[in-house]
PDB file of N, CA and C in Angstrom:
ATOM      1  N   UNK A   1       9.315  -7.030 -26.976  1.00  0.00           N
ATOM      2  CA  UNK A   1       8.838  -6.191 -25.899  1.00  0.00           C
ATOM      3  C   UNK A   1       9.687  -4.940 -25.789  1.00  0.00           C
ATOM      4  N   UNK A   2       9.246  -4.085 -25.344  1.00  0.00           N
ATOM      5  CA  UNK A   2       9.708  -2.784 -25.439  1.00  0.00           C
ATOM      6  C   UNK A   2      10.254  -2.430 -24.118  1.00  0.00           C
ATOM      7  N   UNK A   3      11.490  -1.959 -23.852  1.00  0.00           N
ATOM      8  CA  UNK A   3      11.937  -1.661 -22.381  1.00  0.00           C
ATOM      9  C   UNK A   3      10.997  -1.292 -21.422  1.00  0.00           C
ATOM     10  N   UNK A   4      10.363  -0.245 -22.012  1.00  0.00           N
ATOM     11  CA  UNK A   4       9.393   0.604 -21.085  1.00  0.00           C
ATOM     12  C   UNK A   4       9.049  -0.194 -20.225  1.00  0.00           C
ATOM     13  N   UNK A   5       7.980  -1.643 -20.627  1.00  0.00           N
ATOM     14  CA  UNK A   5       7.202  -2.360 -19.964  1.00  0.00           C
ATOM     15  C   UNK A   5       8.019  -3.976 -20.078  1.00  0.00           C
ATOM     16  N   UNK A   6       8.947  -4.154 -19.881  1.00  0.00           N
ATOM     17  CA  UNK A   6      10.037  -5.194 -20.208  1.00  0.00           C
ATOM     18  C   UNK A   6      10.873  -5.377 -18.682  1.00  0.00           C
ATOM     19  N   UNK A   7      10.504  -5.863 -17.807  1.00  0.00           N
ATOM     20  CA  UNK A   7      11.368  -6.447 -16.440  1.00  0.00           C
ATOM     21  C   UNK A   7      11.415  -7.542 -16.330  1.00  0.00           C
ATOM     22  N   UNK A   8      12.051  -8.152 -15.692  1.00  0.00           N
ATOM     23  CA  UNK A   8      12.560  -9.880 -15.203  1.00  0.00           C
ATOM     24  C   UNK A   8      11.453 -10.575 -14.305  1.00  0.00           C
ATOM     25  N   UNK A   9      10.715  -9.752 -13.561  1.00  0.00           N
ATOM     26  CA  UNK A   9       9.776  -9.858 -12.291  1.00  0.00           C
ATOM     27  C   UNK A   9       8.462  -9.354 -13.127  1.00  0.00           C
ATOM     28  N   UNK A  10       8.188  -9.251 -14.067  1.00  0.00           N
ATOM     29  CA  UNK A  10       7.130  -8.976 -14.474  1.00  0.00           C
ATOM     30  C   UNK A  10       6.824  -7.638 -15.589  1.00  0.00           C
ATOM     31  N   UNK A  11       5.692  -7.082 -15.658  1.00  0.00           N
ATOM     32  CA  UNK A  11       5.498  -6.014 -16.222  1.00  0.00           C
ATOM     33  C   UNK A  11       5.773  -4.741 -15.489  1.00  0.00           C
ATOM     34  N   UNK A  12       5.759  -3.343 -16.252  1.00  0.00           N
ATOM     35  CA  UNK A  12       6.496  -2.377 -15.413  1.00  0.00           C
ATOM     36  C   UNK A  12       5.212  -1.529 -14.762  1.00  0.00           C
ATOM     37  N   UNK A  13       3.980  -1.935 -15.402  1.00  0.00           N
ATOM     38  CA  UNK A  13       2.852  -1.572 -14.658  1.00  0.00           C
ATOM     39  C   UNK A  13       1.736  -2.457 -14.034  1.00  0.00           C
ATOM     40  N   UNK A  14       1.592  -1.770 -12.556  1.00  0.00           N
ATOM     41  CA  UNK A  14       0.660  -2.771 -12.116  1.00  0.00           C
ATOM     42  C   UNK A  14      -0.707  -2.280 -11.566  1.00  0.00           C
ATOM     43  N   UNK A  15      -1.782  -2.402 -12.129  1.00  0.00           N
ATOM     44  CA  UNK A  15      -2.859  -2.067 -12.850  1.00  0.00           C
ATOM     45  C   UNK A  15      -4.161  -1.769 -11.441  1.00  0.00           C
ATOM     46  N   UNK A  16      -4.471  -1.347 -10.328  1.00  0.00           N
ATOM     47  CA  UNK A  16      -5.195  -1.499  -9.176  1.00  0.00           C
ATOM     48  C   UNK A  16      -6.425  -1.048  -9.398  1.00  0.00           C
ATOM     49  N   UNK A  17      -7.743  -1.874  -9.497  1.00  0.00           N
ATOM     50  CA  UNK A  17      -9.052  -2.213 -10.271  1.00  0.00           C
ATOM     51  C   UNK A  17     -10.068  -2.955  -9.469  1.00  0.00           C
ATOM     52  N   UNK A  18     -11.157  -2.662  -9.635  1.00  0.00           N
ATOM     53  CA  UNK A  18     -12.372  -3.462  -9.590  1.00  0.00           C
ATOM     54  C   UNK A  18     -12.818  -4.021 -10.943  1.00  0.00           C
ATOM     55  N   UNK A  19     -13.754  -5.126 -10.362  1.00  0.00           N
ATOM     56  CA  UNK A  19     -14.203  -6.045 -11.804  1.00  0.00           C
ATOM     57  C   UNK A  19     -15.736  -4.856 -11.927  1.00  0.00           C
ATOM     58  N   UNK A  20     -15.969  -4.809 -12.958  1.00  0.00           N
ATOM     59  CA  UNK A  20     -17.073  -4.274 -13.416  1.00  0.00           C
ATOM     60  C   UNK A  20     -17.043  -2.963 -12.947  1.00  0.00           C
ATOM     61  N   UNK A  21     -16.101  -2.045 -12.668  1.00  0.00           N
ATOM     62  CA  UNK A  21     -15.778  -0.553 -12.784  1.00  0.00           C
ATOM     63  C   UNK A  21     -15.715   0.003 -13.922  1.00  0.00           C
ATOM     64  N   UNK A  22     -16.538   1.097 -14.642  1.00  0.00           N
ATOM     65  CA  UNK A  22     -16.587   1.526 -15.589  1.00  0.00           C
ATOM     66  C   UNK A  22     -15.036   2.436 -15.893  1.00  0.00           C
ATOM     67  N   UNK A  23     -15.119   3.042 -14.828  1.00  0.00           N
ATOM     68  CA  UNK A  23     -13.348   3.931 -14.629  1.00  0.00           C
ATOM     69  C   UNK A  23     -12.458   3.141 -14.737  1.00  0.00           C
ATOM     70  N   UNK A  24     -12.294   1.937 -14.318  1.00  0.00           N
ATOM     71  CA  UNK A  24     -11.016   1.033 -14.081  1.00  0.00           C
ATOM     72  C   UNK A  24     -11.041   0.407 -15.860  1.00  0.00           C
ATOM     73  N   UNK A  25     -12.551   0.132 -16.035  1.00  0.00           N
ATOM     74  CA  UNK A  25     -12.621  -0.261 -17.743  1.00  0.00           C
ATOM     75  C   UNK A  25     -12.388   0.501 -18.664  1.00  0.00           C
ATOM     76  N   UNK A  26     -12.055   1.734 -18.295  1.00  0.00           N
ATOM     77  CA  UNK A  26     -11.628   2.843 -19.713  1.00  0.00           C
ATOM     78  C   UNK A  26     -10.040   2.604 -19.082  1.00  0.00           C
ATOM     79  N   UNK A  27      -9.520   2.460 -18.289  1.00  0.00           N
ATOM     80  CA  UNK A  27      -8.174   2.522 -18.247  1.00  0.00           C
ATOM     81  C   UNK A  27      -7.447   0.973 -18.789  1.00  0.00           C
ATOM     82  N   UNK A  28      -8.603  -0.104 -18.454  1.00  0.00           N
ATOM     83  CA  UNK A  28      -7.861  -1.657 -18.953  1.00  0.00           C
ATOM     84  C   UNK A  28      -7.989  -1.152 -21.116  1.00  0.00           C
ATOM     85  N   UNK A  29      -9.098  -0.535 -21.231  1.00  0.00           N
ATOM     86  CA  UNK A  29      -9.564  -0.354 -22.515  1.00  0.00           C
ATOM     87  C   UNK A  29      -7.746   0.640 -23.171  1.00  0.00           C
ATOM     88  N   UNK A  30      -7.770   1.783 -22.329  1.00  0.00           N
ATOM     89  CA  UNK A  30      -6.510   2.027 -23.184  1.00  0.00           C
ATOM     90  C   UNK A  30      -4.860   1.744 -23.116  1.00  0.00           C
ATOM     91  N   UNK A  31      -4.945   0.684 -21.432  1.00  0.00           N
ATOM     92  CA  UNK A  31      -3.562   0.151 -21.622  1.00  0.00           C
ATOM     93  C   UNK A  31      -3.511  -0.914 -23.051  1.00  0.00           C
ATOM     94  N   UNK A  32      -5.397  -1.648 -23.378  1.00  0.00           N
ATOM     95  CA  UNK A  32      -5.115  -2.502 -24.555  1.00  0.00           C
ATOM     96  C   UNK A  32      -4.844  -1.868 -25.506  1.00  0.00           C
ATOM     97  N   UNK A  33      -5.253  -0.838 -25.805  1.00  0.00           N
ATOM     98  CA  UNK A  33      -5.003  -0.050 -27.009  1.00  0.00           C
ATOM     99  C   UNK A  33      -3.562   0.236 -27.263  1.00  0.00           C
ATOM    100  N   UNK A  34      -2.971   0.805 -26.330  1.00  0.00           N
ATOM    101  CA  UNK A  34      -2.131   0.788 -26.351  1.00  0.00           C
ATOM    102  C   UNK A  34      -0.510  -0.130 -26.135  1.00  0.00           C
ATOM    103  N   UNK A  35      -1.483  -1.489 -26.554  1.00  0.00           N
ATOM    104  CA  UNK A  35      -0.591  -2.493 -26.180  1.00  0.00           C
ATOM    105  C   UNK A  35       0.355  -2.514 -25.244  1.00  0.00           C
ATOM    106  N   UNK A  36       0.044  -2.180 -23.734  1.00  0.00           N
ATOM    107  CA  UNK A  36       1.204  -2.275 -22.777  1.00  0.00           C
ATOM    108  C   UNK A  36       0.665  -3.599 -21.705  1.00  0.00           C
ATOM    109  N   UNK A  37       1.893  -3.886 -21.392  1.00  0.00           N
ATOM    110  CA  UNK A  37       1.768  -5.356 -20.662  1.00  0.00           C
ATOM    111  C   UNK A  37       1.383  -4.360 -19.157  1.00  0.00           C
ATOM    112  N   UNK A  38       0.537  -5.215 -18.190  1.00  0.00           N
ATOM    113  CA  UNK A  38       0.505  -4.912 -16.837  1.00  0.00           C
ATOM    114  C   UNK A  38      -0.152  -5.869 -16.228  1.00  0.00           C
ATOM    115  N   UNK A  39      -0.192  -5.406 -14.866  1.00  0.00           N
ATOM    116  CA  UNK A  39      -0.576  -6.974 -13.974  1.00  0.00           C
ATOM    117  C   UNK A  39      -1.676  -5.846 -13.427  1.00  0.00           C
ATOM    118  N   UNK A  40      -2.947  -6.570 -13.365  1.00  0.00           N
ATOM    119  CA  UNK A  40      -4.063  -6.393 -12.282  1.00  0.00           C
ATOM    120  C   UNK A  40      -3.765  -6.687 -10.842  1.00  0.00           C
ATOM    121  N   UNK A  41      -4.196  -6.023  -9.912  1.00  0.00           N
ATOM    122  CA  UNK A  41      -4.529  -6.781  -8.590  1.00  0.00           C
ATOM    123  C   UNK A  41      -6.072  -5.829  -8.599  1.00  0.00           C
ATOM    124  N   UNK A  42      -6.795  -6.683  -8.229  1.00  0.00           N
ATOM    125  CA  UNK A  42      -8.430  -6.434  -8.148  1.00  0.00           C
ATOM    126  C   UNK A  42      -8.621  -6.512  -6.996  1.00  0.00           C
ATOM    127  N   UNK A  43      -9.213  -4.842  -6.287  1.00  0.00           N
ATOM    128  CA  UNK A  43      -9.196  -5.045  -4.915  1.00  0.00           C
ATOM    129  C   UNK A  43     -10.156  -5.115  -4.137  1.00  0.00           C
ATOM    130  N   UNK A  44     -10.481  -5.082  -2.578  1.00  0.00           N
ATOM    131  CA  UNK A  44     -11.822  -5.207  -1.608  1.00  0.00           C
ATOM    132  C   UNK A  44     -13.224  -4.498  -2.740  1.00  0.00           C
ATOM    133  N   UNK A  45     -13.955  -4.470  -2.610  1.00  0.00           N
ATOM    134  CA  UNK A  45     -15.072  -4.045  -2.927  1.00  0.00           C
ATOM    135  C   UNK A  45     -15.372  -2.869  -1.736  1.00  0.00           C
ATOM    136  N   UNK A  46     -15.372  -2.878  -0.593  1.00  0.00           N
ATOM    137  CA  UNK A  46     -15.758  -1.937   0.422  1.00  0.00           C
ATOM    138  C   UNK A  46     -14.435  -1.034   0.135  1.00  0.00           C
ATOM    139  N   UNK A  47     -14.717   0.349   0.132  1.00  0.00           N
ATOM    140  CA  UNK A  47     -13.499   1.176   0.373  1.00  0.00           C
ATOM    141  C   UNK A  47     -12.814   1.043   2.019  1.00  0.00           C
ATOM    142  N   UNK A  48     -13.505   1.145   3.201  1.00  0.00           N
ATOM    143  CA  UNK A  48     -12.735   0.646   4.556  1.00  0.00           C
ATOM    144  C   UNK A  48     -12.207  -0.653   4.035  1.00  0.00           C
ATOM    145  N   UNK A  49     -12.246  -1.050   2.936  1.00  0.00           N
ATOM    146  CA  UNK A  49     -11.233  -2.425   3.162  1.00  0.00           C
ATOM    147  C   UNK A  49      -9.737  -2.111   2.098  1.00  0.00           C
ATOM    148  N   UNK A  50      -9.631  -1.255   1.478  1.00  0.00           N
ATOM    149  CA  UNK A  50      -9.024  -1.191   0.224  1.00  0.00           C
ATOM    150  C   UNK A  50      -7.272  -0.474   1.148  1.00  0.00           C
ATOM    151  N   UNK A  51      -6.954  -1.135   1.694  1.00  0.00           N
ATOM    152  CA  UNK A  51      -5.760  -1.076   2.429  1.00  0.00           C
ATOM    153  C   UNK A  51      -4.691  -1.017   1.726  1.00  0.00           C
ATOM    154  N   UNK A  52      -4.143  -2.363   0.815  1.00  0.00           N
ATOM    155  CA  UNK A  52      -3.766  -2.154  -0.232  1.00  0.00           C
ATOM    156  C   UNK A  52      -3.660  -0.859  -0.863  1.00  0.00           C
ATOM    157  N   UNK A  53      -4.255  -0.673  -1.480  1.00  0.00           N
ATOM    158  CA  UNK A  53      -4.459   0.834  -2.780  1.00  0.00           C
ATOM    159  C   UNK A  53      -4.245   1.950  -1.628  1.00  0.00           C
ATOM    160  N   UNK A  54      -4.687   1.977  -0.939  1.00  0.00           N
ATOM    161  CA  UNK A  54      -4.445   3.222   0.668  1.00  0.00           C
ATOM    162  C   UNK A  54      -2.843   3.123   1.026  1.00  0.00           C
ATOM    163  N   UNK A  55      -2.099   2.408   0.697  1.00  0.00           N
ATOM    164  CA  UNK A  55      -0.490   1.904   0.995  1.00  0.00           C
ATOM    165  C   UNK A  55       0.261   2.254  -0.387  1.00  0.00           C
ATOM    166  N   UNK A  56      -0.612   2.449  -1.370  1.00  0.00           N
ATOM    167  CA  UNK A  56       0.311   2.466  -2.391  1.00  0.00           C
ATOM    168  C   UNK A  56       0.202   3.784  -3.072  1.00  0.00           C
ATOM    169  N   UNK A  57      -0.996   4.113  -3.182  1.00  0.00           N
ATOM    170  CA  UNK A  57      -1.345   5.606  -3.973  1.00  0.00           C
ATOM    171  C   UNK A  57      -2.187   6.802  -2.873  1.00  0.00           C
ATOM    172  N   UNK A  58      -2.213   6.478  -1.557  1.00  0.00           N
ATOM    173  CA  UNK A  58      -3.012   7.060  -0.616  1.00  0.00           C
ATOM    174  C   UNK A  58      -4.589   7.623  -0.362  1.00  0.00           C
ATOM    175  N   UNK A  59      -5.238   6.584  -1.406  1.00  0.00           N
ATOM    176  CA  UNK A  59      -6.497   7.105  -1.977  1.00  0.00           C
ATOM    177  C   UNK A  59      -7.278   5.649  -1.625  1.00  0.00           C
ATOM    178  N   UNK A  60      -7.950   5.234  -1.561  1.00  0.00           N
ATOM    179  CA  UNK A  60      -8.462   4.169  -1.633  1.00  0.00           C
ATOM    180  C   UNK A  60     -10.000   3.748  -2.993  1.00  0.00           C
ATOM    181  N   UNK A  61      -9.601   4.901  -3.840  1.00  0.00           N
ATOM    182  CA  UNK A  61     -10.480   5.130  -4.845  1.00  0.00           C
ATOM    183  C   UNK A  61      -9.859   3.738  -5.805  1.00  0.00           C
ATOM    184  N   UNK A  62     -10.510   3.616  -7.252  1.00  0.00           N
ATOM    185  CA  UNK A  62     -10.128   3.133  -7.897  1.00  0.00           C
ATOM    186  C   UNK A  62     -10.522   3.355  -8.910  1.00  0.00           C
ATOM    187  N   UNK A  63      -9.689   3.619 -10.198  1.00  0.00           N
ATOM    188  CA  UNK A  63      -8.535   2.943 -10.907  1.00  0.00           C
ATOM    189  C   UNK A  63      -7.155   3.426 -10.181  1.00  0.00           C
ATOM    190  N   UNK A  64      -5.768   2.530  -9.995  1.00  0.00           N
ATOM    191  CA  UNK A  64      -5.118   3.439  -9.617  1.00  0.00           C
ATOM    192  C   UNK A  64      -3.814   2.569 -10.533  1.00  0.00           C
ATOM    193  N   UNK A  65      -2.928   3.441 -11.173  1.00  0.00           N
ATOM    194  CA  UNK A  65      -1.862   2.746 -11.374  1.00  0.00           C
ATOM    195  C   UNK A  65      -0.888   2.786 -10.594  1.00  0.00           C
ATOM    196  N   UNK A  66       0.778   2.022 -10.839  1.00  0.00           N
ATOM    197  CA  UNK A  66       1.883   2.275 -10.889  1.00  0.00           C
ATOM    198  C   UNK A  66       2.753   1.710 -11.571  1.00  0.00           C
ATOM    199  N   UNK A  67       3.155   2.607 -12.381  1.00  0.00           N
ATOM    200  CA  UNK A  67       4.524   2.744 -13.478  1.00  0.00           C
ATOM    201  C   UNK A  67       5.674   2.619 -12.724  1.00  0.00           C
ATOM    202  N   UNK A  68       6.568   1.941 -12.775  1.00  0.00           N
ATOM    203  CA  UNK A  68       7.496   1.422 -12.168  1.00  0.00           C
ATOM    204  C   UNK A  68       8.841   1.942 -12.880  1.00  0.00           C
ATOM    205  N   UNK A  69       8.363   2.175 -14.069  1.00  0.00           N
ATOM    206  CA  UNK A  69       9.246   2.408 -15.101  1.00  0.00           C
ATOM    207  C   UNK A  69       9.614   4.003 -15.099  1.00  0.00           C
ATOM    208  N   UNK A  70       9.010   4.807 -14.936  1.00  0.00           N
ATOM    209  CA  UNK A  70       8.411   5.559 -14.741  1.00  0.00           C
ATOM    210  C   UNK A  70       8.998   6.755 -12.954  1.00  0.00           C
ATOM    211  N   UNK A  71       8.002   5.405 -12.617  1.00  0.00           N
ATOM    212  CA  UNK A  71       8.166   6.219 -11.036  1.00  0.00           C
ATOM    213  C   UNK A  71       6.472   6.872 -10.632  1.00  0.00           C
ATOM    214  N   UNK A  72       5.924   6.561 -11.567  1.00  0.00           N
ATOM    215  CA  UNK A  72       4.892   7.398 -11.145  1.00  0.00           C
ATOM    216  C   UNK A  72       3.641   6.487 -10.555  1.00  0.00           C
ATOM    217  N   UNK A  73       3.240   7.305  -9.826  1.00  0.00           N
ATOM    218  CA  UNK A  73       1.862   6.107  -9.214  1.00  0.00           C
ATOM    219  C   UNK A  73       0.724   7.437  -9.191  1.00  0.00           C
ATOM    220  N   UNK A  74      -0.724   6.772  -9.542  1.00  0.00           N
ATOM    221  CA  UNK A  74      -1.518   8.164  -9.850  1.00  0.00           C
ATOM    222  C   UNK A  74      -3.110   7.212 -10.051  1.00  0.00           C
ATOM    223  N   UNK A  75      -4.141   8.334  -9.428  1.00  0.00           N
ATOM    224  CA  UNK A  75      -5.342   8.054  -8.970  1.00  0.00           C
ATOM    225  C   UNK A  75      -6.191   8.447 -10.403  1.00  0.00           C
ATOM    226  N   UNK A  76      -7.605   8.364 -10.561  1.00  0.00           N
ATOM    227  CA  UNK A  76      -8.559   9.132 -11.675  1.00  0.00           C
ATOM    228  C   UNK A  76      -8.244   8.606 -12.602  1.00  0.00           C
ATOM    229  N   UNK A  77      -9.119   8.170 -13.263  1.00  0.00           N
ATOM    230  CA  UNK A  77      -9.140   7.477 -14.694  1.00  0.00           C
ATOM    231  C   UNK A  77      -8.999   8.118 -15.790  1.00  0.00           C
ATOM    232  N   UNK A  78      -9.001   9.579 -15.877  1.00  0.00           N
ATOM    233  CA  UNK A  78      -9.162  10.679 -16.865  1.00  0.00           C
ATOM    234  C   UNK A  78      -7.847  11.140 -16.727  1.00  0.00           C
ATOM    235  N   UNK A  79      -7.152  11.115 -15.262  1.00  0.00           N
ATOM    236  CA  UNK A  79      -5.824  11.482 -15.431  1.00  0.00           C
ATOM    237  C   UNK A  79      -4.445  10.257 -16.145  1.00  0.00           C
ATOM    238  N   UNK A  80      -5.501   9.243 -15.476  1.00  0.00           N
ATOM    239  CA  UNK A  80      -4.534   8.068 -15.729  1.00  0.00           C
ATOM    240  C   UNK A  80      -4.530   7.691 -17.451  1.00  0.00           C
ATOM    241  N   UNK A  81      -5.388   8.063 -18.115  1.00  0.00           N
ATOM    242  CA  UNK A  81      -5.658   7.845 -19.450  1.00  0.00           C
ATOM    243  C   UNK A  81      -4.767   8.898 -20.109  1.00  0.00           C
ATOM    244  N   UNK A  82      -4.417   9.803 -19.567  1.00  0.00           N
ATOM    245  CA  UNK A  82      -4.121  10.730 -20.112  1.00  0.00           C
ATOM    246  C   UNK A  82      -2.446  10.483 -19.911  1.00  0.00           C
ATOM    247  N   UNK A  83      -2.437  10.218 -19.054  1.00  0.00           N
ATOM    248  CA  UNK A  83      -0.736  10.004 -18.543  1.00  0.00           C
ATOM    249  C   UNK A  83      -0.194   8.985 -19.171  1.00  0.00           C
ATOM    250  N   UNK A  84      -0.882   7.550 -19.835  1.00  0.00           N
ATOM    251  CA  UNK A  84      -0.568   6.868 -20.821  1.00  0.00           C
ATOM    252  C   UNK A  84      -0.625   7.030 -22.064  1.00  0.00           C
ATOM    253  N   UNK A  85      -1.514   7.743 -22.586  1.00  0.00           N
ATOM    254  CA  UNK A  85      -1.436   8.365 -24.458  1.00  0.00           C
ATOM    255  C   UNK A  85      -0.417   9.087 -24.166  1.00  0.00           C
ATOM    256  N   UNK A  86      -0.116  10.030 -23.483  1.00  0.00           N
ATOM    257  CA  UNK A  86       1.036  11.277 -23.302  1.00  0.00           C
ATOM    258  C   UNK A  86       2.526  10.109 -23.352  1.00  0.00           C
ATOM    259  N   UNK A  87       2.959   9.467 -22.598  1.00  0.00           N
ATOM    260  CA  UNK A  87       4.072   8.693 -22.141  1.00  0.00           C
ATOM    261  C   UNK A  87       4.325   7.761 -23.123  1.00  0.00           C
ATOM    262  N   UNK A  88       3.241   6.432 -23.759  1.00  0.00           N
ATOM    263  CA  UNK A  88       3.467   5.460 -24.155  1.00  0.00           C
ATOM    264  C   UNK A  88       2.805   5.763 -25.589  1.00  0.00           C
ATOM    265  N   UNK A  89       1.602   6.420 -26.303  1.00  0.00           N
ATOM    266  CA  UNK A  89       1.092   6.852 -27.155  1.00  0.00           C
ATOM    267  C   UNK A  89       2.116   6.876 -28.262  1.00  0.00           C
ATOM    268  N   UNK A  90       1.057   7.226 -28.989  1.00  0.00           N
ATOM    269  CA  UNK A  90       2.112   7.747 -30.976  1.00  0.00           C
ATOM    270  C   UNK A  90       2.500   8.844 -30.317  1.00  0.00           C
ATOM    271  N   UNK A  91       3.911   8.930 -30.921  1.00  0.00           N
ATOM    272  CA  UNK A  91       4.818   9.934 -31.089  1.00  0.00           C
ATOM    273  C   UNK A  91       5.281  10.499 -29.790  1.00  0.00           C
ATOM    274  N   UNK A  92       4.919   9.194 -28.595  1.00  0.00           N
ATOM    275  CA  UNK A  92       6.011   9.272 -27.347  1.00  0.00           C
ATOM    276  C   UNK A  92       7.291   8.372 -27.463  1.00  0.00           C
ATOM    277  N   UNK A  93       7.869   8.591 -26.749  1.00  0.00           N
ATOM    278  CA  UNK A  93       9.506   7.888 -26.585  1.00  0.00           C
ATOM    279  C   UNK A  93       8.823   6.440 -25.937  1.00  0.00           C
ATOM    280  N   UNK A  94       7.996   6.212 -25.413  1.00  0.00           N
ATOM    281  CA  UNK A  94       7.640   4.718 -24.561  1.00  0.00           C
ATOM    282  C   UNK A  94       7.182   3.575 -25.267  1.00  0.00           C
ATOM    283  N   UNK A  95       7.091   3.534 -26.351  1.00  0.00           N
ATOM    284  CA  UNK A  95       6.524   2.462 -27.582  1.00  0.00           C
ATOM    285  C   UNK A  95       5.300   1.725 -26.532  1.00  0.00           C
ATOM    286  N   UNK A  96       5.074   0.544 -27.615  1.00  0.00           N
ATOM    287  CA  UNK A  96       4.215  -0.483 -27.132  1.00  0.00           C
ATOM    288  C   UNK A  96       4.605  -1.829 -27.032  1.00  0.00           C
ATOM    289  N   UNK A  97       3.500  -2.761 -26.493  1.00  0.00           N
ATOM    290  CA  UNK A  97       3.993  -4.471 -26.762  1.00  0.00           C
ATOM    291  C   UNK A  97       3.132  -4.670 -26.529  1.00  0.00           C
ATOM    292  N   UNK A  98       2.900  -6.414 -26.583  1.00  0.00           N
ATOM    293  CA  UNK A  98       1.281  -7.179 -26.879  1.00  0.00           C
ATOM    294  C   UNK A  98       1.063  -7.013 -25.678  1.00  0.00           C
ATOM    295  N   UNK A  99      -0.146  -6.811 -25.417  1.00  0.00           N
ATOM    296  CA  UNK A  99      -1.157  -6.634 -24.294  1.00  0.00           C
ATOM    297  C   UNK A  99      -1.282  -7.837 -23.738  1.00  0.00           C
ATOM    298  N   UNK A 100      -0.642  -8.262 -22.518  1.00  0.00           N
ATOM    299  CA  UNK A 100      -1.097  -9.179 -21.531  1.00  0.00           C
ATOM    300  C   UNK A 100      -1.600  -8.987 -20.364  1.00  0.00           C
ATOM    301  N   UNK A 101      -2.156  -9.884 -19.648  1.00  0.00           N
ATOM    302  CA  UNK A 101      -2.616  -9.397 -18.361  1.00  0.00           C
ATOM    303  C   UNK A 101      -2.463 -10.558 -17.172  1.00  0.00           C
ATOM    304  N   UNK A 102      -1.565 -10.388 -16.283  1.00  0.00           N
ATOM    305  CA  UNK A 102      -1.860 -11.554 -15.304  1.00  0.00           C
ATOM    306  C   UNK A 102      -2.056 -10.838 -14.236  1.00  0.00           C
ATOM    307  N   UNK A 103      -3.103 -11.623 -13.469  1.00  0.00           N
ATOM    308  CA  UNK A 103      -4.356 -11.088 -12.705  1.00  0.00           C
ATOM    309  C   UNK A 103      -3.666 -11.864 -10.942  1.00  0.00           C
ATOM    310  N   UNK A 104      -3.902 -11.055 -10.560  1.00  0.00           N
ATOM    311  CA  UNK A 104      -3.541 -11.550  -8.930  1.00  0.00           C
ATOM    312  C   UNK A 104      -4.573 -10.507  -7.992  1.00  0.00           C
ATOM    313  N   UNK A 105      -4.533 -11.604  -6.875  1.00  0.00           N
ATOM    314  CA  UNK A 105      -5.692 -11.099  -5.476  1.00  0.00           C
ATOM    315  C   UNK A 105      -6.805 -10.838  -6.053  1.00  0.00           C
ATOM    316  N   UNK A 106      -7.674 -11.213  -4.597  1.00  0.00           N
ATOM    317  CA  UNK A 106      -8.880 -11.453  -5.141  1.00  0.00           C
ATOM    318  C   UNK A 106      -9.825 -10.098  -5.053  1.00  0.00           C
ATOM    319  N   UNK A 107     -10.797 -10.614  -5.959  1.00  0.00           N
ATOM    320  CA  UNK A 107     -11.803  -8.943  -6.116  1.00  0.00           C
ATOM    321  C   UNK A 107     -12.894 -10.126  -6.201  1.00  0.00           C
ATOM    322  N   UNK A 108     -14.102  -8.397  -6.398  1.00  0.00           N
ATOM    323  CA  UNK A 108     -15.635  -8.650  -6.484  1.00  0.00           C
ATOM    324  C   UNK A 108     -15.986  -7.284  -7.464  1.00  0.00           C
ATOM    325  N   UNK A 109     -17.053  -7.388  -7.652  1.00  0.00           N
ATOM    326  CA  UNK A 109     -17.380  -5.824  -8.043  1.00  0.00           C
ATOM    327  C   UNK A 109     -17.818  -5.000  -7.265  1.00  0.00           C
ATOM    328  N   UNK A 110     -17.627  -3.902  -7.730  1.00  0.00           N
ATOM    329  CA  UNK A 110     -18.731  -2.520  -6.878  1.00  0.00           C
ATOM    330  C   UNK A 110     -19.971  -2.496  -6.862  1.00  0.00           C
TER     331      UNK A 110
END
């Protein structure tokens, strides 16, 4: 495992998603690609419920990450895709590791 995504308490990213989100699925699609470990939490389906994600990234949209490793926490799937090829990608300093996923709290879809 590679520091980047290598902690005692878990992975260094934790992944904030709906099940069957096309946005949240291009971002699970290139943390796999990019072999980085992260934890899901899959959240309310209603946005008035998405409290959670409203506490952590101030948006209650979704995909949302946070890099821990990093420091960074960030909304949009086009940005968030982009902020991982850039950081963890070929020919960044952040390498990769096998793609796992452990999944916590409960979801539904949109």
């Amino acid at each position: 495992m590679s520091e980047a995504t290598s902690r005692d308490d878990g992975p260094a990213i934790t992944f904030y998603r709906l099940q069957a989100c096309p946005y949240c699925e291009r971002v699970a699609r290139t943390l796999g690609e990019l072999g980085l470990e992260y934890r899901s939490r899959f959240v309310e389906p209603l946005h008035s419920r998405r409290d959670v994600v409203k506490r952590v990234a101030g948006v209650r949209t979704v995909p949302v990450i946070v890099d821990d490793e990093t420091g960074v926490t960030m909304a949009e799937s086009a940005n968030i895709v982009d902020y991982l090829e850039s950081t963890y990608g070929a020919g960044s300093d952040g390498g990769s590791t096998t793609a796992t996923e452990a999944t916590a709290d409960a979801g539904g879809d949109d």
